[in-house]
Protein backbone atom coordinates (compact mmCIF):
# COMPACT_ATOMS: atom_id res chain seq x y z
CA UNK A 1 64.69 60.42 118.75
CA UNK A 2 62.56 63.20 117.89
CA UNK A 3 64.92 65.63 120.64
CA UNK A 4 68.01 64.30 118.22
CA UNK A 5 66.25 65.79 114.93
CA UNK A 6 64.73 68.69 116.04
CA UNK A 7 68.11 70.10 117.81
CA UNK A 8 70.08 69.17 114.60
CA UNK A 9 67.21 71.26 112.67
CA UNK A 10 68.36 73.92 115.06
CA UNK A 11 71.66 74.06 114.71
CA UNK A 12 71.48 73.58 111.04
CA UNK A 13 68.91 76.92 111.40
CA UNK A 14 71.66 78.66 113.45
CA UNK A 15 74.79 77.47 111.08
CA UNK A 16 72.49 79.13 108.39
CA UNK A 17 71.60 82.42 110.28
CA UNK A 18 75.07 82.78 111.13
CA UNK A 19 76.64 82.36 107.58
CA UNK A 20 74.00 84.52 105.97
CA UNK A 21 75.07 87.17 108.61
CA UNK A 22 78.27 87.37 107.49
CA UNK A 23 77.98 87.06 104.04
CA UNK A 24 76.11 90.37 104.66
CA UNK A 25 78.52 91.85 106.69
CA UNK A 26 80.97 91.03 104.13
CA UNK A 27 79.38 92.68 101.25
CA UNK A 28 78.69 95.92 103.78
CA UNK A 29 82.70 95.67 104.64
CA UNK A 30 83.14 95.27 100.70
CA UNK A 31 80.89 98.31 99.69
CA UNK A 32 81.98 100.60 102.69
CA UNK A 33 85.67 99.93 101.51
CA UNK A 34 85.00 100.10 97.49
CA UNK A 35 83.21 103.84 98.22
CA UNK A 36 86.41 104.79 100.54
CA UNK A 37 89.12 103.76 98.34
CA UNK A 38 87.30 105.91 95.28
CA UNK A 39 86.97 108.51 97.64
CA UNK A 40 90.52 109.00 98.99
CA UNK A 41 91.82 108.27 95.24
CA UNK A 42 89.75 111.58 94.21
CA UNK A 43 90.73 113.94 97.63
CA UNK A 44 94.28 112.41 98.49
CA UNK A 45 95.86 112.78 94.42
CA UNK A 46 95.76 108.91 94.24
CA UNK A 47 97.89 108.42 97.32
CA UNK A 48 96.30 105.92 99.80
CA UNK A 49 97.72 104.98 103.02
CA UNK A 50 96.42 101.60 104.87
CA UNK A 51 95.17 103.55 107.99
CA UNK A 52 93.49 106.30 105.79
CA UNK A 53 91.41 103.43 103.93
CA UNK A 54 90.55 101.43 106.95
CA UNK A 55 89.99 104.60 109.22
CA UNK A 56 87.77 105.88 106.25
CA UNK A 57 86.15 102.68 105.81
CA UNK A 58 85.33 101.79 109.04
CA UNK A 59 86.85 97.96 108.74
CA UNK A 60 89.74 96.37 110.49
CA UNK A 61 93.50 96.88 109.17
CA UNK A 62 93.79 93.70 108.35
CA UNK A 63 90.88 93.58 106.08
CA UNK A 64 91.82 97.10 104.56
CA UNK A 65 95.27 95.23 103.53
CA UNK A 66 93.68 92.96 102.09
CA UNK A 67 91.68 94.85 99.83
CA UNK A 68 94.12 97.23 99.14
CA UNK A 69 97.10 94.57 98.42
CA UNK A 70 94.60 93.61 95.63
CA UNK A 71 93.62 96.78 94.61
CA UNK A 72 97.63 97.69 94.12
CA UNK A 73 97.83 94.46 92.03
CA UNK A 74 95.04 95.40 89.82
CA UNK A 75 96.44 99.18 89.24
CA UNK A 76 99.68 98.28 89.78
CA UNK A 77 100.08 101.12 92.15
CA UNK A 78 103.96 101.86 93.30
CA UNK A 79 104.22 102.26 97.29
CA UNK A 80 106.28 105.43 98.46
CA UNK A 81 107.65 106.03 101.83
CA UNK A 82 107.76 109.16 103.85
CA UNK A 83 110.40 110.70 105.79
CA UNK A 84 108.42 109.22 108.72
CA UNK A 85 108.60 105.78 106.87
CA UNK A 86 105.04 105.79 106.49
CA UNK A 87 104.00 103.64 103.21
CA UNK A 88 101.28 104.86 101.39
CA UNK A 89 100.31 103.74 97.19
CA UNK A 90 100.57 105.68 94.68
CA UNK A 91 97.61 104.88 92.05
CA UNK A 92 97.70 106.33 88.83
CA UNK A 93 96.13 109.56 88.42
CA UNK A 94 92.43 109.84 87.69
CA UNK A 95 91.71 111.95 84.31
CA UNK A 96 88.11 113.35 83.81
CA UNK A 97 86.19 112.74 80.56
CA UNK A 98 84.46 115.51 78.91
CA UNK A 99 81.01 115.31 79.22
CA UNK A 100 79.94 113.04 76.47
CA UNK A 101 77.85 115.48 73.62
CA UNK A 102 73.94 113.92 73.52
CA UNK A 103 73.64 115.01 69.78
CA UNK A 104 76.90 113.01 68.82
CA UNK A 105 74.25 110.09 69.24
């Protein structure tokens, strides 16, 4: 009996390890693709492209679509095609504050 318990201890121990693993890989994925999109909305003029955000973010397409299908929701970004019939978003355009004046505090 004691076999029985100590190998469900162990696989409860490796169904642990392995879902705390990808949480973290998640959150990497998550960060890695937040830092890409910002990027590539700065140096691209707001235009993204699927393969420009997952190439740049180093994640698979499919979870690039993901993030960016949301991301076009939440900006409501408007997708252009190329003569190529390439699709890439177009977010709306970033505009710079002026720096904020410390003595207006």
């Amino acid at each position: 009996m004691a076999l029985v318990e100590w190998g469900l201890i162990a696989g409860i121990g490796l169904l642990v390890s392995f879902a705390i693993a990808n949480s973290i890989q998640n959150n990497q994925q998550r960060q890695r693709l937040l830092e890409s999109f910002y990027t590539l909305l700065e140096t691209e003029a707001g235009r993204i492209s699927l393969i420009q955000l997952a190439a740049s973010a180093r994640v698979e397409a499919e979870v690039a679509r993901q993030f960016l299908d949301n991301q076009v929701k939440v900006f409501n970004a408007l997708p252009e095609v190329d003569e190529d019939g390439n699709t890439s978003y177009c977010f709306p355009k970033l505009k710079r504050l002026a720096p904020a004046n410390d003595e207006e505090w």
